[in-house]
N, C-alpha and C. Protein backbone atom coordinates (compact mmCIF):
# COMPACT_ATOMS: atom_id res chain seq x y z
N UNK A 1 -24.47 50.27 -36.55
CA UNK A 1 -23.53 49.48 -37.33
C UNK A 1 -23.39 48.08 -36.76
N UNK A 2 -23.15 47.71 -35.45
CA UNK A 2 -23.20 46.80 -34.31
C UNK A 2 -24.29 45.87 -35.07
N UNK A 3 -25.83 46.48 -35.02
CA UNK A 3 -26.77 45.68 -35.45
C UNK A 3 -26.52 45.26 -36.71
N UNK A 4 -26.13 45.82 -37.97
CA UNK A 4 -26.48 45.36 -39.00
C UNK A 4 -25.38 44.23 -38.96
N UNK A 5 -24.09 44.61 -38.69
CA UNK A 5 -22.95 43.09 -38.03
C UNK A 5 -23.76 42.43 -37.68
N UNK A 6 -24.79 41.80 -36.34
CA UNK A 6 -25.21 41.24 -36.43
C UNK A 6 -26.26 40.34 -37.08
N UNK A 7 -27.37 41.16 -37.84
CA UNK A 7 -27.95 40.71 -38.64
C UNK A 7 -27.31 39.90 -40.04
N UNK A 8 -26.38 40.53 -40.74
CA UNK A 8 -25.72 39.66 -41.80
C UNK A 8 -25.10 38.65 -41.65
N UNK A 9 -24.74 38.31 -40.09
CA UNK A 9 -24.15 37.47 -39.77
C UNK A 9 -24.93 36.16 -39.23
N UNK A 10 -26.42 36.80 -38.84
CA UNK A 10 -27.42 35.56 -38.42
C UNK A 10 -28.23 34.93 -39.60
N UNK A 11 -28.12 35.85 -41.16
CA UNK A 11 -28.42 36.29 -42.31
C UNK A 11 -27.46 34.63 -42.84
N UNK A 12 -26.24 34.75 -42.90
CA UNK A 12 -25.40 33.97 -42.83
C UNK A 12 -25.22 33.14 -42.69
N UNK A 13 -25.64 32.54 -41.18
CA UNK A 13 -25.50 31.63 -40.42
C UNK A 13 -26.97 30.76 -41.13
N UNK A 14 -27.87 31.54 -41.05
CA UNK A 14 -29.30 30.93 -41.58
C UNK A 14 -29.26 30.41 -42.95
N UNK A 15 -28.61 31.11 -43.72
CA UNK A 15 -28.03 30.75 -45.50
C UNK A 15 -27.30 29.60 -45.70
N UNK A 16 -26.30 29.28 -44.54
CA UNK A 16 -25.63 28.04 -44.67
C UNK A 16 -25.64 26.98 -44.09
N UNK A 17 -26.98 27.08 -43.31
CA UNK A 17 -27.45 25.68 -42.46
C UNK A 17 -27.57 24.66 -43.72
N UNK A 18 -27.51 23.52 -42.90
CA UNK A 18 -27.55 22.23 -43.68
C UNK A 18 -29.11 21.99 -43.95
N UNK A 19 -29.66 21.71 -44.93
CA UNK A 19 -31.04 21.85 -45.38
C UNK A 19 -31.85 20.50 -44.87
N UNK A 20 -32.93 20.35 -44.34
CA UNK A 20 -34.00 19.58 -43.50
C UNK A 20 -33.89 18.32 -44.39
N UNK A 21 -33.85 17.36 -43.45
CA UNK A 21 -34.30 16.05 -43.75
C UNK A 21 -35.72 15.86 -44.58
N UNK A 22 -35.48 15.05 -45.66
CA UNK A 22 -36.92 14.98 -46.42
C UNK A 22 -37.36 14.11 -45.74
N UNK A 23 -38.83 14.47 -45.21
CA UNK A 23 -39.55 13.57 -44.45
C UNK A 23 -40.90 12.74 -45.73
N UNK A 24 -40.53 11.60 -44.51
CA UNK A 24 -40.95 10.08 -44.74
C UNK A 24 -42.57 10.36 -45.24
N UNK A 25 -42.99 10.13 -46.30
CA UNK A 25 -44.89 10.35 -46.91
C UNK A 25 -45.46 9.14 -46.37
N UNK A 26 -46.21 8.70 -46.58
CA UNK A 26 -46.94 7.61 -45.91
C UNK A 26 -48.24 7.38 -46.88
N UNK A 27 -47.77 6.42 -47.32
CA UNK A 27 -48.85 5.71 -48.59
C UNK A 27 -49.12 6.75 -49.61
N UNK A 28 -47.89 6.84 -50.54
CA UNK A 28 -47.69 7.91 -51.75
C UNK A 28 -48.59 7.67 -52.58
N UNK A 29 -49.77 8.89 -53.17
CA UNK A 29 -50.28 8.58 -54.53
C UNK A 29 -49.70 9.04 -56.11
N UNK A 30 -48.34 9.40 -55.68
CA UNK A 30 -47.78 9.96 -56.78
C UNK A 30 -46.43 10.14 -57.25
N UNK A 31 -45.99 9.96 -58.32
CA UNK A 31 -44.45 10.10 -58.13
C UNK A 31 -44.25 11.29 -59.05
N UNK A 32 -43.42 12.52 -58.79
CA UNK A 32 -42.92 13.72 -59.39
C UNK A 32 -41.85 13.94 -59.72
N UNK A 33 -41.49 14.31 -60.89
CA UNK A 33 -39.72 14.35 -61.15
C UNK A 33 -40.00 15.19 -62.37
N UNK A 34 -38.19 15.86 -62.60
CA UNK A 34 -37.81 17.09 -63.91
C UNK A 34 -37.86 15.78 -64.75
N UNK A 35 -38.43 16.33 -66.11
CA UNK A 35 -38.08 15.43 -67.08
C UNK A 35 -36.63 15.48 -67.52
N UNK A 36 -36.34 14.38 -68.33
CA UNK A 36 -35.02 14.44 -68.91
C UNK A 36 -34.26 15.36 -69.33
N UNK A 37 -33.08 16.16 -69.82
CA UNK A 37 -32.96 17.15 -70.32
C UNK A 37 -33.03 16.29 -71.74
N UNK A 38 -33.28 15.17 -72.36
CA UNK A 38 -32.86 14.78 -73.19
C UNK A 38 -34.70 14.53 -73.61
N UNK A 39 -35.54 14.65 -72.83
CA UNK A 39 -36.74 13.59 -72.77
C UNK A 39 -37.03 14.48 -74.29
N UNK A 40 -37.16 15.06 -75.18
CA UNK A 40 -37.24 15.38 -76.67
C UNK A 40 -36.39 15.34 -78.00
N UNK A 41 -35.47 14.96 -77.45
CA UNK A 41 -34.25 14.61 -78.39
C UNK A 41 -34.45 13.26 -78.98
N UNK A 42 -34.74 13.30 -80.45
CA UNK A 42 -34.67 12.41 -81.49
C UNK A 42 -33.45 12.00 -81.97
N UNK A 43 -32.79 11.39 -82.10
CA UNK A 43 -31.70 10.43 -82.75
C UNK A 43 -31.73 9.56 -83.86
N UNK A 44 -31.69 9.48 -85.29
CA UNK A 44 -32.03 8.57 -86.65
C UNK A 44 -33.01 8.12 -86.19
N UNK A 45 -34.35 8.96 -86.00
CA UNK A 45 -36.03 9.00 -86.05
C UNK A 45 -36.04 8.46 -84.87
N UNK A 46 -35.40 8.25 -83.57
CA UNK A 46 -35.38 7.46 -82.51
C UNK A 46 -35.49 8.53 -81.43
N UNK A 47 -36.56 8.40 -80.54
CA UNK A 47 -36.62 8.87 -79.21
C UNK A 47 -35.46 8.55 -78.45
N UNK A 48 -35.16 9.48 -77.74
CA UNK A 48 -33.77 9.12 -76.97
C UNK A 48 -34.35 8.87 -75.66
N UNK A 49 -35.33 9.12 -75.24
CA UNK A 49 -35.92 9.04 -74.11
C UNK A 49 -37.06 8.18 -74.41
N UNK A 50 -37.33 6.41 -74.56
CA UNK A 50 -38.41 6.24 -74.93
C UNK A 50 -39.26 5.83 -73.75
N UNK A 51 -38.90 6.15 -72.64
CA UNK A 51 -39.67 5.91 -71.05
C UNK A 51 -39.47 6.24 -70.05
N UNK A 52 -39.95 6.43 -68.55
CA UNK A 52 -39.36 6.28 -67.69
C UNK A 52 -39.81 4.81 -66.75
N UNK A 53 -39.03 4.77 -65.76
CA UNK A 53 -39.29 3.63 -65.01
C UNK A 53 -39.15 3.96 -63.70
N UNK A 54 -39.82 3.82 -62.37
CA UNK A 54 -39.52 4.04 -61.26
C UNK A 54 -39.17 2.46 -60.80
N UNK A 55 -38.16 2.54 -59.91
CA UNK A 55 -37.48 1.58 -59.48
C UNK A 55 -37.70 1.71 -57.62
N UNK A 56 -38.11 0.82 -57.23
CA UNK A 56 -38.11 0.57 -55.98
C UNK A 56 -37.21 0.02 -54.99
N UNK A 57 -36.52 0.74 -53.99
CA UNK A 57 -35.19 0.30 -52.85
C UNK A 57 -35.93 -0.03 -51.55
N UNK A 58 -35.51 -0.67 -50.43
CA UNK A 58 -35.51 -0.62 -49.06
C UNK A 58 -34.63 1.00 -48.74
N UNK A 59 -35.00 1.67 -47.83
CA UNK A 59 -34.43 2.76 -47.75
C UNK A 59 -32.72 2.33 -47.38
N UNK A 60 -32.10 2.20 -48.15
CA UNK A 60 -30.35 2.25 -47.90
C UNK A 60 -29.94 0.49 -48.69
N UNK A 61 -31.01 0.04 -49.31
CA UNK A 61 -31.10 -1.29 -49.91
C UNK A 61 -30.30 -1.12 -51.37
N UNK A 62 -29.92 -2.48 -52.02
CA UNK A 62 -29.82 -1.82 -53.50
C UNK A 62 -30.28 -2.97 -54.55
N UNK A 63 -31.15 -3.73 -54.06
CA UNK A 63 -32.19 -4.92 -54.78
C UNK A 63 -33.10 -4.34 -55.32
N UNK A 64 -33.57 -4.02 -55.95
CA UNK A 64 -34.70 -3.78 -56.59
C UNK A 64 -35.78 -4.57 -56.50
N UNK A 65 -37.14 -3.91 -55.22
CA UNK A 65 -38.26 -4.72 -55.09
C UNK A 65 -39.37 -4.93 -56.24
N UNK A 66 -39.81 -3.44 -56.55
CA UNK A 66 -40.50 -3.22 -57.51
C UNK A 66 -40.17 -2.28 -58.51
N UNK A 67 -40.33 -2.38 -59.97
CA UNK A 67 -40.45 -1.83 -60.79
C UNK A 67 -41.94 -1.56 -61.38
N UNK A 68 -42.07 -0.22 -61.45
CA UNK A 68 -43.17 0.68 -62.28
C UNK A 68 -43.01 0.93 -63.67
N UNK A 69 -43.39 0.67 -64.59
CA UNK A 69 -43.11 1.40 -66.11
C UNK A 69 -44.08 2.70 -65.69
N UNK A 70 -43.48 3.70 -66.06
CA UNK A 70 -44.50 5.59 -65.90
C UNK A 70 -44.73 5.56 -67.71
N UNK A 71 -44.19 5.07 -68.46
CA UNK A 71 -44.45 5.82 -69.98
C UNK A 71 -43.47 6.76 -70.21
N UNK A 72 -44.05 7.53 -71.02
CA UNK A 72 -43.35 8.78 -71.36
C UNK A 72 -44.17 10.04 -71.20
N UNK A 73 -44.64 10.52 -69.94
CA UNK A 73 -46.17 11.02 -70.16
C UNK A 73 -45.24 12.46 -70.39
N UNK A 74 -46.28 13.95 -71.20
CA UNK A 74 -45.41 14.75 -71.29
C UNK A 74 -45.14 15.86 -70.15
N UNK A 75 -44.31 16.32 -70.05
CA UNK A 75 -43.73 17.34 -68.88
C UNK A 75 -44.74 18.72 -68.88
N UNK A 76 -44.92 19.10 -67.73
CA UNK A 76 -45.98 20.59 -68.02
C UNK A 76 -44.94 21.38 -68.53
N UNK A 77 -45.19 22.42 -69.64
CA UNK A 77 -44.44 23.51 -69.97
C UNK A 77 -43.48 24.47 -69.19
N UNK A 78 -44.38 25.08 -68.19
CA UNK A 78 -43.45 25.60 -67.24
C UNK A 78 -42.66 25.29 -66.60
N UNK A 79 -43.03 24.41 -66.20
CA UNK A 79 -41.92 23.93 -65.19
C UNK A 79 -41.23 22.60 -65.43
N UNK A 80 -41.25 22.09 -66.85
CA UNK A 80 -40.93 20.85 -66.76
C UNK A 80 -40.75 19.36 -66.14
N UNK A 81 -42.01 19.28 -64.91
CA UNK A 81 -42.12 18.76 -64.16
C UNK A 81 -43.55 17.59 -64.60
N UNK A 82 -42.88 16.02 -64.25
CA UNK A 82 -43.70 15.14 -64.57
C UNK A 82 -44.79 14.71 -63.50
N UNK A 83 -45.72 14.34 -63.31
CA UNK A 83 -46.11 13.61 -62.40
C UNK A 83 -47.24 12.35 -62.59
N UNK A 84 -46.91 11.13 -62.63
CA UNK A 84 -47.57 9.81 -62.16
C UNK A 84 -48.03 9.01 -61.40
N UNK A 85 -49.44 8.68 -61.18
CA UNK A 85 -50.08 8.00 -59.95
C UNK A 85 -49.13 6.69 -60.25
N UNK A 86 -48.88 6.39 -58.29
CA UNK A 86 -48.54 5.21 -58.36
C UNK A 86 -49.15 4.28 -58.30
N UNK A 87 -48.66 2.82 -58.21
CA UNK A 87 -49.26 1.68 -58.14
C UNK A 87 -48.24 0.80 -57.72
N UNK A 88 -47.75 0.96 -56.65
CA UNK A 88 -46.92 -0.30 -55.76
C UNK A 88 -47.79 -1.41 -55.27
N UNK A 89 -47.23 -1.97 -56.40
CA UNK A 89 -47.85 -3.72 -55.72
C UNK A 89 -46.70 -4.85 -55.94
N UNK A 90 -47.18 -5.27 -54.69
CA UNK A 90 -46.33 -6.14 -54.32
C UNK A 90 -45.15 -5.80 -53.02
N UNK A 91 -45.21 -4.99 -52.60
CA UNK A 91 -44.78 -4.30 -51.66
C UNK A 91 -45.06 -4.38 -49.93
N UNK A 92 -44.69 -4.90 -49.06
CA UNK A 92 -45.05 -5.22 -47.60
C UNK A 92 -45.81 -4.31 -47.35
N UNK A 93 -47.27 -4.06 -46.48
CA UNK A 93 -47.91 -2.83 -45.89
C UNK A 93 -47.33 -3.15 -44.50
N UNK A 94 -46.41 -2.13 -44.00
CA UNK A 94 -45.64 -2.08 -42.94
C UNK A 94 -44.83 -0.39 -42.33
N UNK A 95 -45.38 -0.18 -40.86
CA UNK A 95 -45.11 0.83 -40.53
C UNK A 95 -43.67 1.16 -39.92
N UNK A 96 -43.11 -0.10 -40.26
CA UNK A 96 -41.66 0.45 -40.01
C UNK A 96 -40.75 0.02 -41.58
N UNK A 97 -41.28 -0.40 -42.06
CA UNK A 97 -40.51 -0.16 -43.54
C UNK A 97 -40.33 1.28 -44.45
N UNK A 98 -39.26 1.29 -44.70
CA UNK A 98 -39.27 2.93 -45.55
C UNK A 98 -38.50 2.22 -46.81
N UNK A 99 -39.50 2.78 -47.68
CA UNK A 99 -38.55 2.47 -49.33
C UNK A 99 -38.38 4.08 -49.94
N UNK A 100 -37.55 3.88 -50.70
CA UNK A 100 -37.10 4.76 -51.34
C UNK A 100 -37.30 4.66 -52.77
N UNK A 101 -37.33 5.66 -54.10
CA UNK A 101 -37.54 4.92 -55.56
C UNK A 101 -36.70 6.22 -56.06
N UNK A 102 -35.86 5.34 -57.28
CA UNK A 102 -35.13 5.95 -58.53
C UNK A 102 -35.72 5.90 -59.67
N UNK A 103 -35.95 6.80 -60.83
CA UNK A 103 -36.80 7.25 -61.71
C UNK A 103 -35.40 6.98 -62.78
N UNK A 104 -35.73 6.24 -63.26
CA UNK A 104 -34.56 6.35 -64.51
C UNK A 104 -35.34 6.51 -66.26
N UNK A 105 -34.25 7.04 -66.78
CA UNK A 105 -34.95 7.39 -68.16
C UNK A 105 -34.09 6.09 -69.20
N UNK A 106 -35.00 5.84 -70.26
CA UNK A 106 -34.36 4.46 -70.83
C UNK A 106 -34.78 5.07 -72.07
N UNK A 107 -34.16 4.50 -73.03
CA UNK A 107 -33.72 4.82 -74.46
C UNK A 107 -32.50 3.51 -75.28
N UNK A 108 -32.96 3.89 -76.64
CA UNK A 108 -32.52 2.51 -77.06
C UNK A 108 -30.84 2.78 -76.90
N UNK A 109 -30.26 3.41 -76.38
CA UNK A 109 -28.94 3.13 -75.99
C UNK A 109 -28.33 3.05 -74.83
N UNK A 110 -29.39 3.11 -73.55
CA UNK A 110 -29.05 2.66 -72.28
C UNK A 110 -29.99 3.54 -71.32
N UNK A 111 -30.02 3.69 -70.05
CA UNK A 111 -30.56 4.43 -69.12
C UNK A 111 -29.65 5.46 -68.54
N UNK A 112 -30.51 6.14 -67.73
CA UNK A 112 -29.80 6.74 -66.50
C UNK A 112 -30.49 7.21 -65.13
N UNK A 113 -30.50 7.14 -63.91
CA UNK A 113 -30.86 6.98 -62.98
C UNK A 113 -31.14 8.21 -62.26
N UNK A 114 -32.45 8.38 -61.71
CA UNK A 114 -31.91 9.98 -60.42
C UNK A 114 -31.18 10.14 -59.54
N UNK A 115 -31.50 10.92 -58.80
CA UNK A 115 -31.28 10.44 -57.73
C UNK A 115 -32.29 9.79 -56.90
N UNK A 116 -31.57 9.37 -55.44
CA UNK A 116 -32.98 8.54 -54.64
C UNK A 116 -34.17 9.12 -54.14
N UNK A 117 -35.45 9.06 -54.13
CA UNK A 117 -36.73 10.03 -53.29
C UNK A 117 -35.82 10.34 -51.85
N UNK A 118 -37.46 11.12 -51.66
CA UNK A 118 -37.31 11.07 -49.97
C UNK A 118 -38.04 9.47 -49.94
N UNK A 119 -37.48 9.39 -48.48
CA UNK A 119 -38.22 8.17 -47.84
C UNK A 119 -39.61 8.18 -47.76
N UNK A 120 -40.38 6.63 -48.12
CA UNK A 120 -41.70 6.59 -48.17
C UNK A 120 -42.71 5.38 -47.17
N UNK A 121 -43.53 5.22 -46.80
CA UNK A 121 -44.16 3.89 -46.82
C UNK A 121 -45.70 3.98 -46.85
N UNK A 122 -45.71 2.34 -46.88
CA UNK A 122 -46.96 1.74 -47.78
C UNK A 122 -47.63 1.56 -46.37
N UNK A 123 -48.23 1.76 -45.70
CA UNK A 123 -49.24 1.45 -44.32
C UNK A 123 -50.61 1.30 -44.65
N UNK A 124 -51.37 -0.42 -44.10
CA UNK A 124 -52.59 -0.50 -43.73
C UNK A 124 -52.83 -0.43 -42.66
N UNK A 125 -53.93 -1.33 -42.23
CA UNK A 125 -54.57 -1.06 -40.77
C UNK A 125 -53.86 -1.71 -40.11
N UNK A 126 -53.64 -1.53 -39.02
CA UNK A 126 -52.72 -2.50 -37.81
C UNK A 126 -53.23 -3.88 -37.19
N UNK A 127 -52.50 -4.45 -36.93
CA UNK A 127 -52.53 -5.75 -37.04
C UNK A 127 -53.51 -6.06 -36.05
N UNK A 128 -54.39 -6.79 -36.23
CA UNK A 128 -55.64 -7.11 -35.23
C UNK A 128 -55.39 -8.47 -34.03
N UNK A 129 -56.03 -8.21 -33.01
CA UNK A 129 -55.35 -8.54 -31.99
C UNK A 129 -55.86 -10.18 -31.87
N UNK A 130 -55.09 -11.21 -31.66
CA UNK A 130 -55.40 -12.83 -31.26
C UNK A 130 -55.49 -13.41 -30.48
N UNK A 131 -56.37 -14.47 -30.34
CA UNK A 131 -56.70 -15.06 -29.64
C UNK A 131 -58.00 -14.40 -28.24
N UNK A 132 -59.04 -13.63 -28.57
CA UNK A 132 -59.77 -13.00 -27.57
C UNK A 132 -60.77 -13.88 -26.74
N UNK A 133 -61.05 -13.62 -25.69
CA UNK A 133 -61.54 -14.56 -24.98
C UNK A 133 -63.08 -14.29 -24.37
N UNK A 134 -64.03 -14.55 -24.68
CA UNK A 134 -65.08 -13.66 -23.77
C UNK A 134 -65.47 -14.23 -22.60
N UNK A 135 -65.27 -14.19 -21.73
CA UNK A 135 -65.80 -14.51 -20.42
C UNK A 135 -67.08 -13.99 -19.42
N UNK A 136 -67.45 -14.57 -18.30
CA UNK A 136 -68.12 -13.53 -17.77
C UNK A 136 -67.52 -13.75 -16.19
């Protein structure tokens, strides 16, 4: 009896931990999100959902660096889940920058926003070294 007390209780303890930090991707080829609950709803012959847009942050920023138009591409059946290659341009290639992006859905009577990704960044090759000297 002793044991199973303990087990439901480590059962427990494991059930209500605070859930893992989404870790940081590093040069994303893709952005994934639920479609709208609305993304099929017509309104006087009008798409209510006529796009999405990914919006680009500094991680904890609230300027908007870059904007993506995604379309309206359609959701897989099962799972209602979208996914679009990205194309961040214009964006610093930098290994200590982390951006973050909001996926909002737009329609001719306004938007609405996700929530924020996990953290991301854009990294090239590292910075090459100056001024070398050859001697003998």
């Amino acid at each position: 009896m002793k044991t199973l007390i303990a087990l439901l209780a480590v059962v427990a303890l494991v059930a209500s931990a605070a859930p893992a930090v989404a870790q940081t991707v590093v040069n994303p080829q893709k952005v994934e999100f639920t479609a709208s609950a609305d993304h099929a709803t017509v309104i006087e012959g009008q798409a209510f959902v006529a796009k999405y847009e990914l919006r680009v942050y500094l991680q904890g920023g609230t300027t908007v660096l870059v904007k993506q138009d995604l379309g309206k591409p359609a959701p897989a059946q099962t799972t209602n889940q979208i996914s679009v290659p990205l194309a961040l341009v214009g964006l610093p290639l930098s290994p200590t920058v982390k951006y973050i992006g909001v996926v909002y859905a737009m329609g001719p009577y306004g938007e609405a926003g996700s929530s924020a990704s996990n953290p991301f960044m854009l990294v090239g090759p590292p910075a090459a070294p100056s001024n070398p000297v050859v001697s003998r």
